[in-house]
Protein backbone atom coordinates (compact mmCIF):
# COMPACT_ATOMS: atom_id res chain seq x y z
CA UNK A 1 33.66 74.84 117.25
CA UNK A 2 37.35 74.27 118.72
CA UNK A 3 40.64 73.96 117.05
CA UNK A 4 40.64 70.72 117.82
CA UNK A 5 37.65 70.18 115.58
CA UNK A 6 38.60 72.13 112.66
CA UNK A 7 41.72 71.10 112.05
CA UNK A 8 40.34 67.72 112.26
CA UNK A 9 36.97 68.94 109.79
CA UNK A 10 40.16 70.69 107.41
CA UNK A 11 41.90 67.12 107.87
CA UNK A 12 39.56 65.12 106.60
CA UNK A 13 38.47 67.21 103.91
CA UNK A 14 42.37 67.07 102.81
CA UNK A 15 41.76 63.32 103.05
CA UNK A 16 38.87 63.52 100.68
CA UNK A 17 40.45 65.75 98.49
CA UNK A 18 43.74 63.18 98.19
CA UNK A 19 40.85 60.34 97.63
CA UNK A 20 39.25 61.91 95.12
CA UNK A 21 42.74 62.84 93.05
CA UNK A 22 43.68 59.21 93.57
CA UNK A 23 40.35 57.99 92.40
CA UNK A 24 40.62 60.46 89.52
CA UNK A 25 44.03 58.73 89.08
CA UNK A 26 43.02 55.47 88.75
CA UNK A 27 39.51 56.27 86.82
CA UNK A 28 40.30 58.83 84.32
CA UNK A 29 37.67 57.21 81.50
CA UNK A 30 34.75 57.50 83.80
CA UNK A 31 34.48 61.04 83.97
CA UNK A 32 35.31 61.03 80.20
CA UNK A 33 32.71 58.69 79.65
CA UNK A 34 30.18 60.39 81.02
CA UNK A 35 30.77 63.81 79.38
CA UNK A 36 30.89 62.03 76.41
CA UNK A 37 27.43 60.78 77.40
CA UNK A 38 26.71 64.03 78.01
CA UNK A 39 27.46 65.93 74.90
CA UNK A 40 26.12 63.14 73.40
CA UNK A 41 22.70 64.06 74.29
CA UNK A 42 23.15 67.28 72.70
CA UNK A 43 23.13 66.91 68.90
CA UNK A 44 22.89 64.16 66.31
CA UNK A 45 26.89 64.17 65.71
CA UNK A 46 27.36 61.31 68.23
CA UNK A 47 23.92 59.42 67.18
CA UNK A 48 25.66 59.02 63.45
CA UNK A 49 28.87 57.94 65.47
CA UNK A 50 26.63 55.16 67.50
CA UNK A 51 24.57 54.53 64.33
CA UNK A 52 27.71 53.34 62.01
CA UNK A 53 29.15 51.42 65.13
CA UNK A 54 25.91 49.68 66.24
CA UNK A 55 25.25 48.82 62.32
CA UNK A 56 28.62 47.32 61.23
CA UNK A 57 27.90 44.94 64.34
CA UNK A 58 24.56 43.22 62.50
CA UNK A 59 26.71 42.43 58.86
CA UNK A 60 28.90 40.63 60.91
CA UNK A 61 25.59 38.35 62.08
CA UNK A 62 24.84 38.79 58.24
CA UNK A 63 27.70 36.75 57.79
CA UNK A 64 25.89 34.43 59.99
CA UNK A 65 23.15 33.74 57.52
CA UNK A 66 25.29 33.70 54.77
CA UNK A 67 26.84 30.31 56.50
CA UNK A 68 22.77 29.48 56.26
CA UNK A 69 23.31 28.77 52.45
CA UNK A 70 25.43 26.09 53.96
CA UNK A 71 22.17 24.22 53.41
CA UNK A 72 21.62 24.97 50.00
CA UNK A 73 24.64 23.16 49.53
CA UNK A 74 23.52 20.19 51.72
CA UNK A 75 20.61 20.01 49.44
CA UNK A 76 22.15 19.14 46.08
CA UNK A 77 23.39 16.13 47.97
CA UNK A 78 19.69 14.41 48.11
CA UNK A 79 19.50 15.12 44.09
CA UNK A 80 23.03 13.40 43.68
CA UNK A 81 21.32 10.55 45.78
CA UNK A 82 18.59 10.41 43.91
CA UNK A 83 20.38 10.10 41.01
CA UNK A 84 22.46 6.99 41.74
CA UNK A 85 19.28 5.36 43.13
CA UNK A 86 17.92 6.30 39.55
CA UNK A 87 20.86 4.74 37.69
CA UNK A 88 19.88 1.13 38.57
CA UNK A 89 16.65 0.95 36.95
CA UNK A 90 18.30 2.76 33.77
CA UNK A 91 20.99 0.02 33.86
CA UNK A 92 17.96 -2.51 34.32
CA UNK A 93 16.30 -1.39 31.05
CA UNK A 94 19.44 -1.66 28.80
CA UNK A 95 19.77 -5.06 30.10
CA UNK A 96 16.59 -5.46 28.84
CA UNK A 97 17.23 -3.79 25.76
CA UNK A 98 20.16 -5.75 25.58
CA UNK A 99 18.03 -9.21 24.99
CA UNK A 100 16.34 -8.36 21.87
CA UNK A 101 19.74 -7.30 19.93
CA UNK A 102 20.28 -10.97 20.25
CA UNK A 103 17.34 -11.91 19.15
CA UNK A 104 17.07 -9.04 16.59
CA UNK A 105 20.40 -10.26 14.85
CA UNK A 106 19.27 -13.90 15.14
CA UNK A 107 16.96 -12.65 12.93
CA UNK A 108 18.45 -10.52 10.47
CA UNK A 109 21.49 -13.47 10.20
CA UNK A 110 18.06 -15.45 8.91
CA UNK A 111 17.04 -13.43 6.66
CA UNK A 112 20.93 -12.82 4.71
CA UNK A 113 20.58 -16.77 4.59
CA UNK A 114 17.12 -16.58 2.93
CA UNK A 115 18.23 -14.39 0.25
CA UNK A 116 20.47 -16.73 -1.52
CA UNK A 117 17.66 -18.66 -2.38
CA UNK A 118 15.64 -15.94 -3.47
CA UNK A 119 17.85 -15.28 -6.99
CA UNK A 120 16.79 -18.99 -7.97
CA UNK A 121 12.77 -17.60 -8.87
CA UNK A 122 14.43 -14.70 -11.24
CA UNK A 123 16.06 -17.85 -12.95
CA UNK A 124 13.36 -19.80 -12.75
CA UNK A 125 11.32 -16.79 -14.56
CA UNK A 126 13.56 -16.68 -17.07
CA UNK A 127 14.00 -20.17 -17.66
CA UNK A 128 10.25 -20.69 -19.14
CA UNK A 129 10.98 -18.56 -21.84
CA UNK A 130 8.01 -19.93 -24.14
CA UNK A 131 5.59 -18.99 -27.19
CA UNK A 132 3.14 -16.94 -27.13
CA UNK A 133 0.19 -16.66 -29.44
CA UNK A 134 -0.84 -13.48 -28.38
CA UNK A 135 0.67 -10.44 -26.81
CA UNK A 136 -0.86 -6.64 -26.36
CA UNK A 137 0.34 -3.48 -27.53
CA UNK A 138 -0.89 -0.18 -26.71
CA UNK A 139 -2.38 2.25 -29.30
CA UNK A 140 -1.96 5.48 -26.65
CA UNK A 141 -5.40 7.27 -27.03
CA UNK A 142 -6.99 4.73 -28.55
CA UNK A 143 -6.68 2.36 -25.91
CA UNK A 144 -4.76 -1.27 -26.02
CA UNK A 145 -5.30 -4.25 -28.40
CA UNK A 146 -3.01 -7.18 -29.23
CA UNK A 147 -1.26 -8.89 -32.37
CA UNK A 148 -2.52 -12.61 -32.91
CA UNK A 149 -0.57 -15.73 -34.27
CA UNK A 150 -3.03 -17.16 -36.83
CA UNK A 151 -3.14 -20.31 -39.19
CA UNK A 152 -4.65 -20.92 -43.18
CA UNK A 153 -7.99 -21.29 -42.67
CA UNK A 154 -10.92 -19.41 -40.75
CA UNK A 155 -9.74 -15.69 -39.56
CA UNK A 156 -9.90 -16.60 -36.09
CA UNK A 157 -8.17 -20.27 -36.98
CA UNK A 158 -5.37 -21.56 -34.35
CA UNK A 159 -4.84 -24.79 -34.96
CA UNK A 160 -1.79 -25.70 -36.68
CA UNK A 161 -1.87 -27.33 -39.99
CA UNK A 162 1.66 -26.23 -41.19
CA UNK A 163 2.85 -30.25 -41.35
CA UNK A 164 7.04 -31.20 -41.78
CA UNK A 165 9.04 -34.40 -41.76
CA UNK A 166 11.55 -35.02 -39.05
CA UNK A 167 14.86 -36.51 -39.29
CA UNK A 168 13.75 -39.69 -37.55
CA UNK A 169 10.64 -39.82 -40.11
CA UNK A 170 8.30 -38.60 -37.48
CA UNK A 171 5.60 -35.95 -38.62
CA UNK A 172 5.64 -32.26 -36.99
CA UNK A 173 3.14 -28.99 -36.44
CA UNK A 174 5.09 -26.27 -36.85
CA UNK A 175 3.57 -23.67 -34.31
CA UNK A 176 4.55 -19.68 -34.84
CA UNK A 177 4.46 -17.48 -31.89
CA UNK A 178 6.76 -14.68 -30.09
CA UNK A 179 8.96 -15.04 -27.50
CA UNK A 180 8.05 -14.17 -24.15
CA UNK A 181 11.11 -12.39 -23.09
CA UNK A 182 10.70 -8.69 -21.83
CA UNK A 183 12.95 -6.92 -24.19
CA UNK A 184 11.57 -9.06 -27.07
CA UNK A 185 8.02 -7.92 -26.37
CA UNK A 186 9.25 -4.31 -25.39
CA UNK A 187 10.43 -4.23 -29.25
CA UNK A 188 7.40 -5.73 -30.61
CA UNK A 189 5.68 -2.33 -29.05
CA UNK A 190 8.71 -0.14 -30.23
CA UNK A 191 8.07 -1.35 -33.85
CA UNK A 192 4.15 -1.40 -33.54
CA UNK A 193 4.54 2.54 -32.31
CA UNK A 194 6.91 3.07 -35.42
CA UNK A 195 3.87 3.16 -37.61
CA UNK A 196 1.77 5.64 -36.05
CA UNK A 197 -1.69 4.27 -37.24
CA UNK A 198 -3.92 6.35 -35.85
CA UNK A 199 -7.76 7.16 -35.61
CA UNK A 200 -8.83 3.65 -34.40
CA UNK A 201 -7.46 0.97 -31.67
CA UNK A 202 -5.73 -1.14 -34.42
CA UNK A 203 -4.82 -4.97 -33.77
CA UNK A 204 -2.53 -6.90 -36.07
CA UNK A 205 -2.39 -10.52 -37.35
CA UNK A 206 0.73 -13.07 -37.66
CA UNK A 207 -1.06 -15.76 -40.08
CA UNK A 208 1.22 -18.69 -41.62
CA UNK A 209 0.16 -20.38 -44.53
CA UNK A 210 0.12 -24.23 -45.15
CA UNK A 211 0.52 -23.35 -49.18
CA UNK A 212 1.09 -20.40 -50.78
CA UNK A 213 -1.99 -19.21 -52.66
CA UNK A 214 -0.97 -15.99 -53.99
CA UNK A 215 1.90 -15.08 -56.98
CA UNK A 216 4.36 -12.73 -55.17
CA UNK A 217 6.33 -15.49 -53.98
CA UNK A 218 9.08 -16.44 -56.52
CA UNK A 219 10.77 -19.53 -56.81
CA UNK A 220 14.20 -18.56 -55.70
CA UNK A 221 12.44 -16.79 -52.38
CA UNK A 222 13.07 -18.88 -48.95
CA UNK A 223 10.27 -16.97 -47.20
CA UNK A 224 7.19 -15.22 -48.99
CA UNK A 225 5.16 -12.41 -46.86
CA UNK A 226 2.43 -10.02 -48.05
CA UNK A 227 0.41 -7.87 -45.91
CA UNK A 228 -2.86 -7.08 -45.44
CA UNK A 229 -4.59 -3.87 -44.33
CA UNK A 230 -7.95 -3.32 -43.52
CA UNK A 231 -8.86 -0.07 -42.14
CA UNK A 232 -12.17 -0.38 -41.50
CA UNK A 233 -11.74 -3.38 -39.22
CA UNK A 234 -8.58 -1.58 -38.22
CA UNK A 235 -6.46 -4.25 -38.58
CA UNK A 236 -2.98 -5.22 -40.09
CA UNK A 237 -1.77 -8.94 -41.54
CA UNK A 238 1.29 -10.37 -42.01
CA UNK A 239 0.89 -13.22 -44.47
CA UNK A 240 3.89 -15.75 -44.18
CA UNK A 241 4.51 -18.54 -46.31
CA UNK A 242 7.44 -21.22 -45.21
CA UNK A 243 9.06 -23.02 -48.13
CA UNK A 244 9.49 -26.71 -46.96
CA UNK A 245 13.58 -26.86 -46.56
CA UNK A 246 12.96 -23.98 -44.02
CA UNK A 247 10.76 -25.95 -42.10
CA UNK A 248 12.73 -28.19 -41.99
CA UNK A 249 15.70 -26.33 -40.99
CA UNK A 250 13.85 -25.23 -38.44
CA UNK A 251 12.70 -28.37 -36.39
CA UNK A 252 16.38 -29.44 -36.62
CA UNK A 253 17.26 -26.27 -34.68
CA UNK A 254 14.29 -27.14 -32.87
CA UNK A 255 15.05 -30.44 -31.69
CA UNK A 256 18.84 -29.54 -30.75
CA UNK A 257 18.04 -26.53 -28.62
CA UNK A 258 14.30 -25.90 -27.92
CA UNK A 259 12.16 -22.21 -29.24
CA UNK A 260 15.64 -20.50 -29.01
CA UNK A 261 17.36 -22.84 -30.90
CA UNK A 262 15.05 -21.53 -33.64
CA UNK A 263 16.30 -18.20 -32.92
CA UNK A 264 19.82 -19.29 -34.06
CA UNK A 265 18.60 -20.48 -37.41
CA UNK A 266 20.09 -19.62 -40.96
CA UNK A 267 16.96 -18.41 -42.12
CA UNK A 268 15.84 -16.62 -38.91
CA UNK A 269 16.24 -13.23 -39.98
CA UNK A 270 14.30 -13.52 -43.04
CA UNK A 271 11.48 -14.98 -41.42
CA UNK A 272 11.63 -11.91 -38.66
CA UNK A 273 11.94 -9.33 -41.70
CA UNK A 274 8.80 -10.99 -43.20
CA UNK A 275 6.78 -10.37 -39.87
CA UNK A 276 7.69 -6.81 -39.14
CA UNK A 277 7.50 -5.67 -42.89
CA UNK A 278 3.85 -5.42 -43.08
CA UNK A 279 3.87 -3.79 -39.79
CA UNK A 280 6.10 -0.99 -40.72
CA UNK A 281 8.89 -1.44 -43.69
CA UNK A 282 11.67 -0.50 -42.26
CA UNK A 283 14.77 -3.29 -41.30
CA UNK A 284 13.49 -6.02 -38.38
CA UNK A 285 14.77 -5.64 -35.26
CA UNK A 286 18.11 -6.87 -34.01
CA UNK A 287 16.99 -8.95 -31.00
CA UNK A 288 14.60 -12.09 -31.60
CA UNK A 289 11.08 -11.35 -31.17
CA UNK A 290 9.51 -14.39 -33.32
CA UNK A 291 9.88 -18.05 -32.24
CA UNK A 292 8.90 -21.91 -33.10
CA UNK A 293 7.66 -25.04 -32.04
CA UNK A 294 7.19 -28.34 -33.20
CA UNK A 295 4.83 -31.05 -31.85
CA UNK A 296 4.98 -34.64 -33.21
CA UNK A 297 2.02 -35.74 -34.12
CA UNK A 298 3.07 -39.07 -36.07
């Protein structure tokens, strides 16, 4: 080789040298990056390094499908749709609800108007306060029976034949019975209890005589009574005997205010005394139970 040659061969390896400082210069991090590489390959300490840094990477896409409950969110929508397309048929029905309350209170403004006419039957039941001839009573165990208005005559007789004369000359039957009115016949059974007959399903008899036919009754008496037992029909009679100025009395009280006039007259409360006597002897009761009525017959 000449001189010539090798200082050219020394030259250029100079040259190369100088490039590969400069290069060096300019590209530090490749030769890092490489031994890196390299001692990477050696033991696990960098794959833990790569491990955290490649796995922090995929929460961040994570995050991604966490923006994918974006559509959970778009799907409440539809029910909020579905809703308001509901709320017109519900709005429909109380419209059609809303008909029959009309109708409805037509009907219960009908009935309010109805009522006031309804009190007039209670007066009208209570008007027709009449005489009765017969009424029941109730014996408890022994069952129920009834107490009879009864005339002179047959037992069973219920005909009239208790005759007066009227102020305006007519003739009258006087005609005993007991008034229909609740609390009067609710008495009636209060004083039929009083007695306590017992052993049998006892009935009782009102009977008014035409004359009197039997000496109790005094001169100076305005009503004569008696009564009657029979236990072996088990039954009870009140015998009454009217003197004439009673009768008399009585179809004027009669004629001015019907079968409760009569229950306003002077001798009333004698008369009553001389029905419930025989029945139990204890004082009548306070309310009128016993009644009259007169029927022309001339």
């Amino acid at each position: 080789m000449s001189r010539k040659t090798l200082v050219i061969a020394i030259v250029a390896i100079a040259a190369l040298i100088v490039v590969a400082q400069i290069l060096a210069a300019v590209f530090p991090a490749q030769p890092t990056y490489t031994a890196s590489l390299e001692s990477a390959t050696l033991v696990a300490r960098p794959t833990r390094t790569m491990t955290p840094s490649a796995t922090p990477v995929p929460p961040t896409s994570t995050p991604t499908a966490t923006a994918t409950a974006v559509p959970p969110t778009a799907t409440p929508i539809p029910p909020t749709a579905t809703v308001t397309a509901t709320l017109p048929p519900e709005t429909a029905t109380p419209m059609a609800s809303a008909t029959p309350r009309p109708t409805n209170t037509r009907a219960i403004t009908a009935a309010p108007t109805a009522i006031p006419p309804t009190p007039a039957p209670p007066t009208a039941t209570a008007a027709p306060e009449t005489l009765l001839t017969m009424i029941e009573i109730d014996n408890g165990e022994y069952g129920k029976s009834a107490i009879y208005v009864r005339y002179d005559g047959a037992p069973s007789e219920e005909v009239s034949d208790v005759l007066v004369k009227g102020p305006d000359g007519g003739t009258y039957r006087a005609e005993m019975g007991f008034l229909s009115r609740p609390s009067s016949l609710a008495k009636v059974q209060e004083y039929w209890g009083y007695a306590q007959r017992g052993g049998a399903n006892w009935k009782g008899f009102v009977r008014l005589y035409e004359a009197v036919n039997w000496i109790s009754c005094s001169a100076e008496a305005n009503v004569c009574y008696e009564k009657d037992e029979n236990s072996a029909q088990a039954s009870i009679t009140s015998q009454l005997y009217l003197k004439q100025h009673v009768l008399e009395s009585l179809l004027g009280s009669y004629l001015a205010g019907g079968i409760l006039g009569t229950t306003g007259n002077g001798y009333y409360w004698e008369i009553q005394n001389a029905v419930f006597r025989p029945i139990i002897d204890i004082a009548p009761p306070s309310v009128p139970c016993v009644v009259f009525r007169f029927v022309r017959v001339s």
